[in-house]
Protein backbone atom coordinates (compact mmCIF):
# COMPACT_ATOMS: atom_id res chain seq x y z
CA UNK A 1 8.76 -13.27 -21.03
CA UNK A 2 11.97 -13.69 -18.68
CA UNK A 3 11.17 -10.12 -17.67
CA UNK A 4 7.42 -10.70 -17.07
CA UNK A 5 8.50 -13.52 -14.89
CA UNK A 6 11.17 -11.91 -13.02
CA UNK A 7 8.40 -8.71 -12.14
CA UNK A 8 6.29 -11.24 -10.40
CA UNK A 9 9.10 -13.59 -8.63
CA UNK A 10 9.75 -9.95 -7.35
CA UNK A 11 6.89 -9.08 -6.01
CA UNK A 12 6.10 -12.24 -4.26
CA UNK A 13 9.55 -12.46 -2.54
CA UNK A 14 8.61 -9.20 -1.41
CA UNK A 15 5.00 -9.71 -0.37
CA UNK A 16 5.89 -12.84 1.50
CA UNK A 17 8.98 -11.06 3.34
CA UNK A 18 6.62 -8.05 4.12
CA UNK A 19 3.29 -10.56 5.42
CA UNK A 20 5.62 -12.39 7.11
CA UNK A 21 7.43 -9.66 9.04
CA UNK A 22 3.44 -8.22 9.72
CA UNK A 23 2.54 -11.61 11.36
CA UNK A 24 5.85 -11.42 13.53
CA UNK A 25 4.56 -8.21 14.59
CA UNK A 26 1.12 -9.99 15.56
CA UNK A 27 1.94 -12.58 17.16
CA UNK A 28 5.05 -11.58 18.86
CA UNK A 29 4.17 -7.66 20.52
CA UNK A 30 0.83 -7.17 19.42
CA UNK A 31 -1.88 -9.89 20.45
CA UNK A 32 0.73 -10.96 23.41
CA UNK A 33 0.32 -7.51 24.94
CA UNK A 34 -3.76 -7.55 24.30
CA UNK A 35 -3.10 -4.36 22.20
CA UNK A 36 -5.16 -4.33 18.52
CA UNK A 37 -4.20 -2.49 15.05
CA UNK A 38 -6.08 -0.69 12.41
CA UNK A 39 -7.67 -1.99 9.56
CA UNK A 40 -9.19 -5.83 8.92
CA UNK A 41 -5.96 -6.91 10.90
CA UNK A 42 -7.60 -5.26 14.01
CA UNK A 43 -11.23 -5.97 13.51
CA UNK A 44 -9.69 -9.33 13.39
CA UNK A 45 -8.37 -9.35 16.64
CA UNK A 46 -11.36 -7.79 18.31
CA UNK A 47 -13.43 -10.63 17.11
CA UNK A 48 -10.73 -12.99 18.03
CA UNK A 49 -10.96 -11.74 21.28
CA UNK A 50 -14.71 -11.97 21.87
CA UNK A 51 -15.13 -15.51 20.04
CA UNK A 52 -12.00 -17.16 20.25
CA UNK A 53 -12.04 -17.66 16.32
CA UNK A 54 -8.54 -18.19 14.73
CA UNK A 55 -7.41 -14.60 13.45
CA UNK A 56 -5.51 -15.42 10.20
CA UNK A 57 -9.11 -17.14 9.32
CA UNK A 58 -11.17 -14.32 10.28
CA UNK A 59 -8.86 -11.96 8.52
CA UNK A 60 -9.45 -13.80 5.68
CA UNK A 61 -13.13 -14.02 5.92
CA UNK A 62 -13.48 -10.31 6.29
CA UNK A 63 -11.24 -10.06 2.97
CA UNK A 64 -13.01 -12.12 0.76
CA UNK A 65 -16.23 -9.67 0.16
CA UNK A 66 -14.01 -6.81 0.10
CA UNK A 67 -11.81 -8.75 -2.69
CA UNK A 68 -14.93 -9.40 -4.77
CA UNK A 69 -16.13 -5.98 -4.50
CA UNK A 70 -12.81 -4.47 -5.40
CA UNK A 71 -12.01 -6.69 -8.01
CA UNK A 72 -15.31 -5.90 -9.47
CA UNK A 73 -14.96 -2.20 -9.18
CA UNK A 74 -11.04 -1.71 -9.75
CA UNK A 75 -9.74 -5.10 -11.22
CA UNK A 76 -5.76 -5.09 -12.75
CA UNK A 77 -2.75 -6.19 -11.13
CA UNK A 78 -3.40 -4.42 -7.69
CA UNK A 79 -6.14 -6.13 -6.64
CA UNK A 80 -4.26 -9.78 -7.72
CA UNK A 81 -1.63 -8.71 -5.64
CA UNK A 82 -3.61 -8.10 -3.11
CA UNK A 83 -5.31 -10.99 -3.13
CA UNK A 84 -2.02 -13.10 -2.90
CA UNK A 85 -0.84 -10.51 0.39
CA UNK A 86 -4.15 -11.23 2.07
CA UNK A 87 -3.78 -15.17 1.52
CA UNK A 88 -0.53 -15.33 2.86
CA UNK A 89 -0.63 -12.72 5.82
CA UNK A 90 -3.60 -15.11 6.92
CA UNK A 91 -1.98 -17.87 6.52
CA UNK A 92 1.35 -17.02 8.54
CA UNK A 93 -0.81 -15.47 10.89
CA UNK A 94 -2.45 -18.72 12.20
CA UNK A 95 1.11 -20.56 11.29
CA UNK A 96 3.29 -18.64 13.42
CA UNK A 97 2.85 -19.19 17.74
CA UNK A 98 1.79 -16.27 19.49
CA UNK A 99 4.42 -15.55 22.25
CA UNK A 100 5.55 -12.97 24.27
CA UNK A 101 8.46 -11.66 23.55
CA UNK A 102 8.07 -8.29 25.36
CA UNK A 103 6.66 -7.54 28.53
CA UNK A 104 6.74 -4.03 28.33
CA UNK A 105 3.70 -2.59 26.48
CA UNK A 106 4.98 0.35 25.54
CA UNK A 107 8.21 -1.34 23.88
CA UNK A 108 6.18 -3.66 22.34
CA UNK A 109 3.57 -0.87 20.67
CA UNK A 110 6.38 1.00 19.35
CA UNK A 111 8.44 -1.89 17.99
CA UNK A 112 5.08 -3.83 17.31
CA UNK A 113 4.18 -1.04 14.88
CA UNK A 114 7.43 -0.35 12.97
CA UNK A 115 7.71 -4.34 12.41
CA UNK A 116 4.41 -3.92 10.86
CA UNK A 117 4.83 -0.71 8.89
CA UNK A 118 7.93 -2.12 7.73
CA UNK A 119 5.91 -5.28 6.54
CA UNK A 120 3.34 -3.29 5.02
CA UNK A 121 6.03 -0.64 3.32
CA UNK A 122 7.48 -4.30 1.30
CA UNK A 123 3.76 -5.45 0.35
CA UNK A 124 3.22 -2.29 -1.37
CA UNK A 125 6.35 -1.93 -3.18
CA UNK A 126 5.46 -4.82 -4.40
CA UNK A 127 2.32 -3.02 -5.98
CA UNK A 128 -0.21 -4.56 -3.34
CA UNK A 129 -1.98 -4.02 -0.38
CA UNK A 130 -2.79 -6.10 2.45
CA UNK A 131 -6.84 -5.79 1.82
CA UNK A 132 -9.50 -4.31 3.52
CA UNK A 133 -9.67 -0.20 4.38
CA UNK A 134 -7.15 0.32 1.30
CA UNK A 135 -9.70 -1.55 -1.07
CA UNK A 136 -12.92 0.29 0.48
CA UNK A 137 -11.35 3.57 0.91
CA UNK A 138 -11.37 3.91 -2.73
CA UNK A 139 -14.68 2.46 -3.66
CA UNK A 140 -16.20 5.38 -1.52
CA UNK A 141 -13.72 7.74 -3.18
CA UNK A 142 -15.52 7.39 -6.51
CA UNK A 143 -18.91 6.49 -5.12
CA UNK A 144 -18.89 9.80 -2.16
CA UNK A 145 -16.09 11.25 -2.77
CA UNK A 146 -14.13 10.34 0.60
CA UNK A 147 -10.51 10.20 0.71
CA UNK A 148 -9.08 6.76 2.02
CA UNK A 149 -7.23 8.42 4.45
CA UNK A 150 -11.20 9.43 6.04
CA UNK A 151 -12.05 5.97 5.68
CA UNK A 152 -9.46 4.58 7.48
CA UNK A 153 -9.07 7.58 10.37
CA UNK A 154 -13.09 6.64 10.98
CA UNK A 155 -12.29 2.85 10.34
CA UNK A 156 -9.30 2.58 13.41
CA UNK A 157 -11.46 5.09 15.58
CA UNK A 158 -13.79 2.38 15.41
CA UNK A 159 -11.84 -0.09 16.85
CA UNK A 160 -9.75 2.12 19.12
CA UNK A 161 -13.31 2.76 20.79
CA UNK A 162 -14.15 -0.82 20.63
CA UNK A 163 -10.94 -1.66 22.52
CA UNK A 164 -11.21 1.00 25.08
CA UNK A 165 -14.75 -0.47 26.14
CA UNK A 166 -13.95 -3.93 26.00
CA UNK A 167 -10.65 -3.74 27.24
CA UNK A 168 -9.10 -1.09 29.38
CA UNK A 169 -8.62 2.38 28.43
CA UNK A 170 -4.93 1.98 28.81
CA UNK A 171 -4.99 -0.81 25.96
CA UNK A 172 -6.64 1.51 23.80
CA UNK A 173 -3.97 4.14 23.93
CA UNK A 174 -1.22 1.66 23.71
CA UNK A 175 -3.17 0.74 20.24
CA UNK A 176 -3.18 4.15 19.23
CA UNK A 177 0.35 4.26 19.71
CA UNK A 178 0.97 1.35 17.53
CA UNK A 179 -1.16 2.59 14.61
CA UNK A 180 0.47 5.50 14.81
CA UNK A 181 3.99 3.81 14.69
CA UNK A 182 3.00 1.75 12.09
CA UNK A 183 1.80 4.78 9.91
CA UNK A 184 4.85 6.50 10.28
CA UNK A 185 7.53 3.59 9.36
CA UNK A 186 5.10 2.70 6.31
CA UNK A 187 5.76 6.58 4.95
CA UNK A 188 9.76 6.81 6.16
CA UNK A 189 9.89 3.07 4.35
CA UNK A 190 8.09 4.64 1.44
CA UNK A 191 7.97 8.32 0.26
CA UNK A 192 7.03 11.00 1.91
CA UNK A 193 4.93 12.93 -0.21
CA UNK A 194 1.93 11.85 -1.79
CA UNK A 195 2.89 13.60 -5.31
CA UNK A 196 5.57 12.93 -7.50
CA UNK A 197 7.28 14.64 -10.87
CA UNK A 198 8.44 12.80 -13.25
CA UNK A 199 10.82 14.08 -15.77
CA UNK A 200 11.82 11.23 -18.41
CA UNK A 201 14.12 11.53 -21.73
CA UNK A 202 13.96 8.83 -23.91
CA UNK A 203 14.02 8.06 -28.06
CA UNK A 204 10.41 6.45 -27.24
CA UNK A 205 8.51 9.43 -25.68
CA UNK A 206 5.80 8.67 -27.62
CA UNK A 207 5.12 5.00 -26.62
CA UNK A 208 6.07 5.70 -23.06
CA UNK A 209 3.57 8.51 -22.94
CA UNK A 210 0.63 6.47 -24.83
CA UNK A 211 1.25 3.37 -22.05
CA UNK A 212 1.07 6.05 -19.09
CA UNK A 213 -2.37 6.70 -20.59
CA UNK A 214 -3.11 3.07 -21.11
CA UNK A 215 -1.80 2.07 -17.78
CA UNK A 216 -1.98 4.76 -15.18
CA UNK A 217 -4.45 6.50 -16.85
CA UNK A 218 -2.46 10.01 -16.52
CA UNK A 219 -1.81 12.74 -18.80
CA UNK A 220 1.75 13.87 -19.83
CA UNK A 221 3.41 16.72 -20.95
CA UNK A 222 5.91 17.02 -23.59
CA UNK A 223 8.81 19.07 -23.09
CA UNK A 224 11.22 20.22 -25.86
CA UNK A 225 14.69 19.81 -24.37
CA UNK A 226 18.68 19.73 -26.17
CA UNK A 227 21.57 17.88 -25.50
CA UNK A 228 24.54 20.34 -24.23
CA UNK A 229 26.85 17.66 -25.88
CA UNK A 230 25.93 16.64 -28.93
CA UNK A 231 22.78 19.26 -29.32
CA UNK A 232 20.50 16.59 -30.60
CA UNK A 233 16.59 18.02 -30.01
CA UNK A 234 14.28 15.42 -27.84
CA UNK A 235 11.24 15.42 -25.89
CA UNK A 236 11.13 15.08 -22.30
CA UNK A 237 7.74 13.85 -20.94
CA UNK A 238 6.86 15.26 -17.62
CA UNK A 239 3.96 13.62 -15.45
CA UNK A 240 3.03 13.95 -12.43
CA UNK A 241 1.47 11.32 -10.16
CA UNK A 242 1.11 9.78 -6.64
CA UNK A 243 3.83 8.11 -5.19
CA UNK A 244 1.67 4.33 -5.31
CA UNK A 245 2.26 4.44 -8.80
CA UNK A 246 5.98 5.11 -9.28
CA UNK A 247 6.54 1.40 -9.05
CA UNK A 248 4.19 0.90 -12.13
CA UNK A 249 6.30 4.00 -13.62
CA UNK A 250 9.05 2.03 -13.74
CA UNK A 251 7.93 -0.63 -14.89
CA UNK A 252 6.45 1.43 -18.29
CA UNK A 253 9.83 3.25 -18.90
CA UNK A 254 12.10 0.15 -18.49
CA UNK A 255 9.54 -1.77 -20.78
CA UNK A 256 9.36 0.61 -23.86
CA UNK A 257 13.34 2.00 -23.08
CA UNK A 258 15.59 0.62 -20.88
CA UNK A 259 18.01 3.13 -21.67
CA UNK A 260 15.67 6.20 -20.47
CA UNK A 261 17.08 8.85 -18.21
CA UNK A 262 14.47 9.19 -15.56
CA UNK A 263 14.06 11.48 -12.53
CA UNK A 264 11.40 11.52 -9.61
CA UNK A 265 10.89 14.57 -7.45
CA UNK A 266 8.93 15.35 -4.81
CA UNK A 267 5.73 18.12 -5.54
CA UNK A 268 4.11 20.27 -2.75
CA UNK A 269 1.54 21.39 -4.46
CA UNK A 270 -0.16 20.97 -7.71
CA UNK A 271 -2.73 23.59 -8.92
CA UNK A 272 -4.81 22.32 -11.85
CA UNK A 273 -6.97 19.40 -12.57
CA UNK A 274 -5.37 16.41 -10.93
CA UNK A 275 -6.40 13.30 -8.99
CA UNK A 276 -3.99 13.19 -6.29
CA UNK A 277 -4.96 9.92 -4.75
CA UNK A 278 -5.73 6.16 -5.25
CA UNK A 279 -2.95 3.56 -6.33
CA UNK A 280 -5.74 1.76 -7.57
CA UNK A 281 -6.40 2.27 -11.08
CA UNK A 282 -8.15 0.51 -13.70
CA UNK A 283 -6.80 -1.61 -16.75
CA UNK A 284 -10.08 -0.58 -18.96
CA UNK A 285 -11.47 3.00 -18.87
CA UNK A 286 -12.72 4.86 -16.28
């Protein structure tokens, strides 16, 4: 129970550190400096910026179908994390003043975007998201097959577009800069490769393998390996998954053995039947 507890006091320290650092990034560089973002943080704005509606409101609007949906097509702990990243970037976002800090544009798209990548990088170590292209990307995965990393490249063209003709053209590439910013600190702040190998020796291979069925819904591979020391025979799983799910990893291995010897690589390539996307996975089947 104390452990239960002490996953989730984690993961809300770190999803209020990471919204909170994203709304700094708001309402200090980027709305100051009439530059948007990608995502439902930048559709936000845009409407913001035609209406006059409070953003942290409208962010939250936007989120709430996209919530339902989700949590009707992928449910589990994701999606509640989600939901409590969403409610409290909104919230912060209307809480904090908008002020400029920078007068520079450029300084402010660059810094503007590693404040929020860094923001975002905390929210999903924490096993969340911050809502809205992450959550759609992979409903179309399983419904057309598109990768999330489509839906959002056609999702921020959108509103890179959108801010060119309502704006200035110069905005709109001072956006670009800070998506792109804000892409790159999210994967230095992360890992940078999508795929990961996990080699794991344990006394409870079996239970740790049946719960990364359960949970992440990934096969294993059971390795016959001997100590050099004492020359006892054990198995050593070996999966292989994306890196959104090491967290959850973790969490399995410490569960069923916290004395388990684990190590995480990075893959280039994997040749075979594998599903190399989507942190968002089920609790019941597939």
């Amino acid at each position: 129970m104390k452990k239960v507890v002490g996953t989730y006091l984690r993961s809300f320290v770190l999803i209020l550190l990471g919204t909170s650092l994203s709304a700094l990034a708001y309402t200090q560089l980027i709305i100051p400096n009439r530059m948007l973002s990608g995502g439902v943080g930048g559709l936000s704005l845009l409407i913001n910026r035609l209406t006059g509606w409070p953003t942290g409101i409208l962010v939250l609007l936007i989120n709430i179908p996209i919530l339902i949906l989700g949590y009707r097509k992928i449910g589990g702990k994701f999606i509640g994390l989600t939901i409590m990243a969403v409610l409290s970037f909104s919230l912060l976002l209307d809480l904090f003043p908008t002020a400029i800090t920078v007068n520079d544009q450029l300084l402010a798209a660059v810094f503007g975007g590693a404040l929020n990548g860094l923001g975002l990088a905390l929210v999903l170590k924490a096993g969340g998201s911050t809502g809205g292209t992450d959550v759609i990307g992979v409903i179309l995965n399983r419904r057309y097959s598109l990768s999330m990393g489509e839906v959002m490249l056609a999702f921020n063209g959108l509103i890179v577009a959108a801010s060119a003709l309502i704006f200035d053209l110069t905005s709109a590439l001072y956006t670009l800069i800070t998506m792109f910013v804000t892409s790159r600190a999210v994967d230095a702040l992360q890992h940078t490769r999508d795929r990961k190998t996990a080699l794991i020796i344990t006394e409870e291979s079996d239970k740790i393998a049946a719960a990364i069925h359960e949970e992440l819904h990934r096969g294993v591979t059971f390795l016959q390996g001997e100590g050099a020391y004492q020359h006892g025979q054990r198995k050593v799983i070996m999966c292989v998954l994306t890196r959104f799910e090491i967290a959850q990893l973790k969490e399995i291995v410490l569960r069923e053995d916290p004395q388990a010897f684990m190590t995480i690589s990075d893959t280039n390539e994997v040749i075979g039947r594998f599903q190399g996307y989507s942190p968002f996975k089920r609790i019941i089947g597939q």
